[in-house]
C-alpha atoms as a PDB file:
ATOM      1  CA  UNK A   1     109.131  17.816 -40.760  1.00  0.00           C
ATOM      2  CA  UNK A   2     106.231  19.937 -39.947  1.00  0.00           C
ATOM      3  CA  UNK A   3     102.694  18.054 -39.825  1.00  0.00           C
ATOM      4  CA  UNK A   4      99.187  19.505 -39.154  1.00  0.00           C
ATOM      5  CA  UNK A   5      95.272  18.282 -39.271  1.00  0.00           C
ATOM      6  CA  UNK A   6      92.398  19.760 -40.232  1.00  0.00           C
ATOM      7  CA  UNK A   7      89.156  18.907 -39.405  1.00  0.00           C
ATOM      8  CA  UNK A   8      85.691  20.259 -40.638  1.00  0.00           C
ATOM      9  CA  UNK A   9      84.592  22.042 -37.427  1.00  0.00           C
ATOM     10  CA  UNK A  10      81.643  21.026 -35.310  1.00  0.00           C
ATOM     11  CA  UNK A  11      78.999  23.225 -35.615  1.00  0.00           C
ATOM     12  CA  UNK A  12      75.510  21.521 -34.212  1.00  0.00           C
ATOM     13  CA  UNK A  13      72.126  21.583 -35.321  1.00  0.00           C
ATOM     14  CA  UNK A  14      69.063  21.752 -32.673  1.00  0.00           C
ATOM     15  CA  UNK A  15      67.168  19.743 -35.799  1.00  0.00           C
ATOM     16  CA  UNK A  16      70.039  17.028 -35.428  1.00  0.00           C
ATOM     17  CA  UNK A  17      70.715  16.562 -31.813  1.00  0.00           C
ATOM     18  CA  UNK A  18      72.445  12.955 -32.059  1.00  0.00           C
ATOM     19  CA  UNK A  19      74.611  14.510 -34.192  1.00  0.00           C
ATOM     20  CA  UNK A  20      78.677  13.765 -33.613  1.00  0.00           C
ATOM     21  CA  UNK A  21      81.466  16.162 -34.289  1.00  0.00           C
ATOM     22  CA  UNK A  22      83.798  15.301 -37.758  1.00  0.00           C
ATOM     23  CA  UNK A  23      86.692  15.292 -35.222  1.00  0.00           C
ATOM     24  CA  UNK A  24      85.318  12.923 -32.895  1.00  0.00           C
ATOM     25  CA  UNK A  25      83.186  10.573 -35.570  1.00  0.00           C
ATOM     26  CA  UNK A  26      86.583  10.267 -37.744  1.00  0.00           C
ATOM     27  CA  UNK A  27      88.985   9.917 -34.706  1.00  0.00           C
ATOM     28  CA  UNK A  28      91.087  12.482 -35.736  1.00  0.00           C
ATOM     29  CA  UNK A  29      93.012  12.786 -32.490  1.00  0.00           C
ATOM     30  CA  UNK A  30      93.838   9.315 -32.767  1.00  0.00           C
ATOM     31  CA  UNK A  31      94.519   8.968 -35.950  1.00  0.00           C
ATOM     32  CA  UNK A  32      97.048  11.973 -35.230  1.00  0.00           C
ATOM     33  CA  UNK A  33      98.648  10.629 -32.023  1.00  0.00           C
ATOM     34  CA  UNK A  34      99.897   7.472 -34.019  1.00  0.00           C
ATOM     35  CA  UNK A  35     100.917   9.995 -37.122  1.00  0.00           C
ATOM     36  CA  UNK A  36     103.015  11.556 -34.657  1.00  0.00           C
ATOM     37  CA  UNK A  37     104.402   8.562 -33.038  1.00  0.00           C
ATOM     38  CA  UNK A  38     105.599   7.202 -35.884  1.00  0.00           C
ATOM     39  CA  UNK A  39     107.294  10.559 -36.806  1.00  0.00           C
ATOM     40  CA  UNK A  40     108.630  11.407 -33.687  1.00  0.00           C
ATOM     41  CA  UNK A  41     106.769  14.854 -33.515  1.00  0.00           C
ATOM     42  CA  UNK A  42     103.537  16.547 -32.083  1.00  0.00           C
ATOM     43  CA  UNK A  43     100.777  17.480 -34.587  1.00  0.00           C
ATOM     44  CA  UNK A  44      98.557  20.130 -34.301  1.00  0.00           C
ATOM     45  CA  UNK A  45      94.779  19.441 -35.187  1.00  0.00           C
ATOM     46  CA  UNK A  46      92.972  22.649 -35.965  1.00  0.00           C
ATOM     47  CA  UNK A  47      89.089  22.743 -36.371  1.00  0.00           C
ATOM     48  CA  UNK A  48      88.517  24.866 -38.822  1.00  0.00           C
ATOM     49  CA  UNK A  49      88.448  25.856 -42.821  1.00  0.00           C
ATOM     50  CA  UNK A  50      91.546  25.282 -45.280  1.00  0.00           C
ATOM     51  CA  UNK A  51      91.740  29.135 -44.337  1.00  0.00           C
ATOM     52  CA  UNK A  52      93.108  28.270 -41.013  1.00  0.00           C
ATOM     53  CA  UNK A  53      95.981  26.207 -43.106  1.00  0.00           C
ATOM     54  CA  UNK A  54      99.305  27.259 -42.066  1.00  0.00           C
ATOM     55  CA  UNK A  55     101.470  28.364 -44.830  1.00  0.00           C
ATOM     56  CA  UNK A  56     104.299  25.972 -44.374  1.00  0.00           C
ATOM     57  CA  UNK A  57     104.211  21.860 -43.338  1.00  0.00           C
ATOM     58  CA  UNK A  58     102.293  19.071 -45.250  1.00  0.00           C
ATOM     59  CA  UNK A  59      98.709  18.826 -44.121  1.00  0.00           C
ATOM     60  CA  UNK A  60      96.285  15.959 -43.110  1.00  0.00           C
ATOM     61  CA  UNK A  61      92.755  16.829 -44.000  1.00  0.00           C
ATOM     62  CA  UNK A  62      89.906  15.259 -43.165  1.00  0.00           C
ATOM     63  CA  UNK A  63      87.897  17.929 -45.458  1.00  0.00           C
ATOM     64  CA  UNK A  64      88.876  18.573 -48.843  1.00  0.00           C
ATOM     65  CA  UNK A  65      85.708  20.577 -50.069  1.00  0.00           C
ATOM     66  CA  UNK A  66      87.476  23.118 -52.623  1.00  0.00           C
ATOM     67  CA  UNK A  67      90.919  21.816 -52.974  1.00  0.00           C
ATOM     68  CA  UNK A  68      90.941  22.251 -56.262  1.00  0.00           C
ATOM     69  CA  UNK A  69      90.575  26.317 -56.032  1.00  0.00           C
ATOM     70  CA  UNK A  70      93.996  26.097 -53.446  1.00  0.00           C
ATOM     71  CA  UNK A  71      96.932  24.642 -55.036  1.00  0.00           C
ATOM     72  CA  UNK A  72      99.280  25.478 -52.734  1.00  0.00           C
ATOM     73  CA  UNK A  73      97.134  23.553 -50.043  1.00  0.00           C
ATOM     74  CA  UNK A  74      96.422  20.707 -52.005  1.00  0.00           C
ATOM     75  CA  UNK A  75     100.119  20.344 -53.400  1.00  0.00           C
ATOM     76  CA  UNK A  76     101.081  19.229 -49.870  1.00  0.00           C
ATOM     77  CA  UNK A  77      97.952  17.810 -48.524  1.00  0.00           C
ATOM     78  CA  UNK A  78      97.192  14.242 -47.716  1.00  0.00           C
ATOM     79  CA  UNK A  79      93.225  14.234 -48.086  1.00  0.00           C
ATOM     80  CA  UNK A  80      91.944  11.562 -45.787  1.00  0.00           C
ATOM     81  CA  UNK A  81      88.577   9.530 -46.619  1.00  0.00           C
ATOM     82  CA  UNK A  82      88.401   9.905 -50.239  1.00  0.00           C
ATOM     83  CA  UNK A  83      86.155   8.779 -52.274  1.00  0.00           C
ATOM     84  CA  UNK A  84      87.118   5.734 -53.857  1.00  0.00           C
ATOM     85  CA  UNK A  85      85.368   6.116 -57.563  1.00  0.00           C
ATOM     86  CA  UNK A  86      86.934   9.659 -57.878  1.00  0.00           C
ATOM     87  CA  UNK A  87      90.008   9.712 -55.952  1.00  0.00           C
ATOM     88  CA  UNK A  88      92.941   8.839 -58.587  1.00  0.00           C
ATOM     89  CA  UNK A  89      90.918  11.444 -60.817  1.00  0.00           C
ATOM     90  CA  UNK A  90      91.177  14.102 -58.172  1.00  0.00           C
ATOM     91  CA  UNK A  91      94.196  13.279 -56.934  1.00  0.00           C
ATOM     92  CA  UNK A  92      95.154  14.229 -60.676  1.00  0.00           C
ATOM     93  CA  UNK A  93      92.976  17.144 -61.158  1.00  0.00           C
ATOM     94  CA  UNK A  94      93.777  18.937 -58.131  1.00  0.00           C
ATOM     95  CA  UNK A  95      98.262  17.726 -58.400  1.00  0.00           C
ATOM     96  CA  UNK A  96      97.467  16.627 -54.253  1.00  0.00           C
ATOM     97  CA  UNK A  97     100.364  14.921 -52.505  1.00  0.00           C
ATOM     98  CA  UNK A  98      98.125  11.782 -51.658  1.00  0.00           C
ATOM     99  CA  UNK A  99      94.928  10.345 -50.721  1.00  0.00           C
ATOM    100  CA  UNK A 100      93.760   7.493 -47.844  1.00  0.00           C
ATOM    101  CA  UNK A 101      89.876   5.984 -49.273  1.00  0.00           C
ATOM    102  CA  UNK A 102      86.879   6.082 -47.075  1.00  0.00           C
ATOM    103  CA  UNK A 103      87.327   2.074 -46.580  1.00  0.00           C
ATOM    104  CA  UNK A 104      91.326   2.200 -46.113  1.00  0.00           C
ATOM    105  CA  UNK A 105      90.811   4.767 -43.165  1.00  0.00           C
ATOM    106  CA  UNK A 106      87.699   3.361 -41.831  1.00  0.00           C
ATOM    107  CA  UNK A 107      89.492  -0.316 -41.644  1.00  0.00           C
ATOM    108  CA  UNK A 108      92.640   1.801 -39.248  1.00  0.00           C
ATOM    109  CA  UNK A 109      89.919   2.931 -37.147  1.00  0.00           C
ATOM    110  CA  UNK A 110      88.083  -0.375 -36.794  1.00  0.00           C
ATOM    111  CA  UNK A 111      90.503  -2.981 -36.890  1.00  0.00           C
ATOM    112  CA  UNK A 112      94.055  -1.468 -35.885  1.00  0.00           C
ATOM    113  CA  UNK A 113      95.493  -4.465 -34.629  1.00  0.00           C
ATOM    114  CA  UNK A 114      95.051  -5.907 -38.183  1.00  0.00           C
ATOM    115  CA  UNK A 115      96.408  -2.821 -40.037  1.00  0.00           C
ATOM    116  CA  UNK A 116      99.662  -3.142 -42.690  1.00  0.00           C
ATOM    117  CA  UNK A 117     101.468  -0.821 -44.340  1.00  0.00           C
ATOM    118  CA  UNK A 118      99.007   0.003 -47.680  1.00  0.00           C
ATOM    119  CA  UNK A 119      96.624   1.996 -48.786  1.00  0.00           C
ATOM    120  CA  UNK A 120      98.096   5.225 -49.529  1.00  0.00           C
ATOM    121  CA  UNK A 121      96.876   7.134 -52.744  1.00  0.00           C
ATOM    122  CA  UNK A 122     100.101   8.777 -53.675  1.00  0.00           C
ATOM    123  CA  UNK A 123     102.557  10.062 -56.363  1.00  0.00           C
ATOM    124  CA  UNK A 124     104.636   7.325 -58.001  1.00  0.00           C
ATOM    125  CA  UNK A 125     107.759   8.838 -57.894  1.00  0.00           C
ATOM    126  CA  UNK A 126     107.640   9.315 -54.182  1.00  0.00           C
ATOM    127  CA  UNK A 127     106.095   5.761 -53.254  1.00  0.00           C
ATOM    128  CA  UNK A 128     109.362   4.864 -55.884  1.00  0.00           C
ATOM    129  CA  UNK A 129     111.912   6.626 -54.073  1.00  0.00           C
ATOM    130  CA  UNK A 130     110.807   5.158 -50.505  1.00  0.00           C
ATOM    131  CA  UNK A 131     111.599   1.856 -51.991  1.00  0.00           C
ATOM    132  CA  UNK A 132     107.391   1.345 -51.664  1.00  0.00           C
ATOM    133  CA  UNK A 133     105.834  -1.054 -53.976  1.00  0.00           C
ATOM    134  CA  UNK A 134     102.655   0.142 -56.334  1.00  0.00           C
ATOM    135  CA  UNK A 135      99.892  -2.066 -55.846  1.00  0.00           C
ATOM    136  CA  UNK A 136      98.608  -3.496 -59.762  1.00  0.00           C
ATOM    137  CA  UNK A 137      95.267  -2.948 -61.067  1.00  0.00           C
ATOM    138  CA  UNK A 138      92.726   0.270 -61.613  1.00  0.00           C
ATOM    139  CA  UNK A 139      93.881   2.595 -59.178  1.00  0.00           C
ATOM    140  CA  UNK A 140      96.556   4.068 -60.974  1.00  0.00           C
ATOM    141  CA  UNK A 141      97.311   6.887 -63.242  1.00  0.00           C
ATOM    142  CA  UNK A 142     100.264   8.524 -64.927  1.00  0.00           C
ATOM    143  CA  UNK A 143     101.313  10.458 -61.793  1.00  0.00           C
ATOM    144  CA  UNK A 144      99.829   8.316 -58.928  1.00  0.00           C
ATOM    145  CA  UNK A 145      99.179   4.656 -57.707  1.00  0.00           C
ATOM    146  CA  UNK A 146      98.666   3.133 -54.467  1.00  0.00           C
ATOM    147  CA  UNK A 147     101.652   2.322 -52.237  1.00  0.00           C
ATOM    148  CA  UNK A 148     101.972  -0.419 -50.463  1.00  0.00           C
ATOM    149  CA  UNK A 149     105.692  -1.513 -47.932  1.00  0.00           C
ATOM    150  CA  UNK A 150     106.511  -4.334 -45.777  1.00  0.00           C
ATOM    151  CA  UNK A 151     108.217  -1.910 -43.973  1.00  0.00           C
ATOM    152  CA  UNK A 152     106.037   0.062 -42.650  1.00  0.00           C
ATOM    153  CA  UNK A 153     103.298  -1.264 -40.024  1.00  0.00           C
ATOM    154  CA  UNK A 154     100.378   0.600 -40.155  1.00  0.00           C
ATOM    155  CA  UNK A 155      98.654   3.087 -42.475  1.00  0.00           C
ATOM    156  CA  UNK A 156     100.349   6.211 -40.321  1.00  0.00           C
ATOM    157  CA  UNK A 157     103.841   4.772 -40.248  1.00  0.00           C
ATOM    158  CA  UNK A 158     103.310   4.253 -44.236  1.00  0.00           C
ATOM    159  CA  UNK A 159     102.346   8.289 -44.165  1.00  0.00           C
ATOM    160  CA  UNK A 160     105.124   9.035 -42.573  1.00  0.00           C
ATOM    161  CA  UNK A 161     107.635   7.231 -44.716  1.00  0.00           C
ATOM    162  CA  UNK A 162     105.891   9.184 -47.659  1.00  0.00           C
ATOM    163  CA  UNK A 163     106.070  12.114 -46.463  1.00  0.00           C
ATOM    164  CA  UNK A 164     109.451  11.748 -45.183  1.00  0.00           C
ATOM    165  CA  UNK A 165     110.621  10.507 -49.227  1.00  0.00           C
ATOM    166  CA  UNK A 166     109.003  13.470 -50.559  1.00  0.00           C
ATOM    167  CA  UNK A 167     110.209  15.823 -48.024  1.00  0.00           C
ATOM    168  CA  UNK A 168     114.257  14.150 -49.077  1.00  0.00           C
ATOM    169  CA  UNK A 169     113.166  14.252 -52.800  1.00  0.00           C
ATOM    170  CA  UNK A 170     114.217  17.883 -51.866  1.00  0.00           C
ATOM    171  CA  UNK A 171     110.849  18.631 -54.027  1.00  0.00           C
ATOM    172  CA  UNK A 172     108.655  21.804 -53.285  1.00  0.00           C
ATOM    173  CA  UNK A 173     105.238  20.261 -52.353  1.00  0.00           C
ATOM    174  CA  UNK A 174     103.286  19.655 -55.457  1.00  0.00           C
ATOM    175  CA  UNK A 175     106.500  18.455 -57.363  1.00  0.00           C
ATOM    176  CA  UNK A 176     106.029  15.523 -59.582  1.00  0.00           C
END
């Protein structure tokens, strides 16, 4: 399985000078390190533009301004901090692979040690297939709900097993 991140890069303003780089505010190294742990690989983070995408692998991005306008990006793209009011409707709207909400991801980076396997915004059929439970209540749609296993111990090993069902679903990314 072939993983990469994307990050908004860091481009400073003399106007802002307390200003703190997307990578380093969001902890995108390590929030990849434990991605990568739990699936036994090294990730790539690239600062850059879903441009700089490569054209093969599922994708972890921490910046999902026009997703919509890149299918093929967004059909195997896990968008990280999305916004909880709008993310089962963009999740449909755009056909992306999954979702983590601003709180979900901000709750990994504060409070790790208390961490569980839920909170990923993601298609039902995969979160069926990895034997994943959907959470009840308003965060669900025909094609997505929120996953949540026992098995898994922390929001990246949860990832992981998602991405590993989908990738064994033998779907092309975007497949529902």
């Amino acid at each position: 399985m072939k993983i990469t991140a994307i990050v908004a890069p860091f481009d400073p303003s003399p106007s802002f000078p307390l200003a703190v780089a997307p990578r380093h505010f969001d902890a995108v190294d390590e929030f990849v390190k434990a991605l990568g742990q739990a699936a036994g690989i090294e990730i790539p983070v690239i600062e850059g533009t879903l441009g700089d995408a490569p054209r093969e692998g599922y994708l972890i991005l921490f910046d999902a301004i026009r997703l919509a306008e890149q299918p093929s990006i967004a059909s195997r793209a896990i968008v990280m901090n999305a916004d909880r009011s709008t993310v089962i409707a963009s999740l449909e709207r755009d056909r992306t692979l999954g979702a983590v909400e601003k709180h979900r991801y901000f709750m990994w980076r504060t409070k790790r040690t208390q961490d569980n396997g839920m909170g990923l915004f993601g298609q039902k059929t995969v979160i069926s297939s990895m034997g994943a439970t959907l959470v009840s209540g308003p965060f669900q749609s025909e094609h997505y709900g929120l996953a949540a296993s026992s098995s898994c111990k922390d929001l990246p090993s949860l990832i992981c097993a998602y991405l590993s069902a989908h990738s064994a679903l033998g779907a092309a990314p975007g497949a529902m």
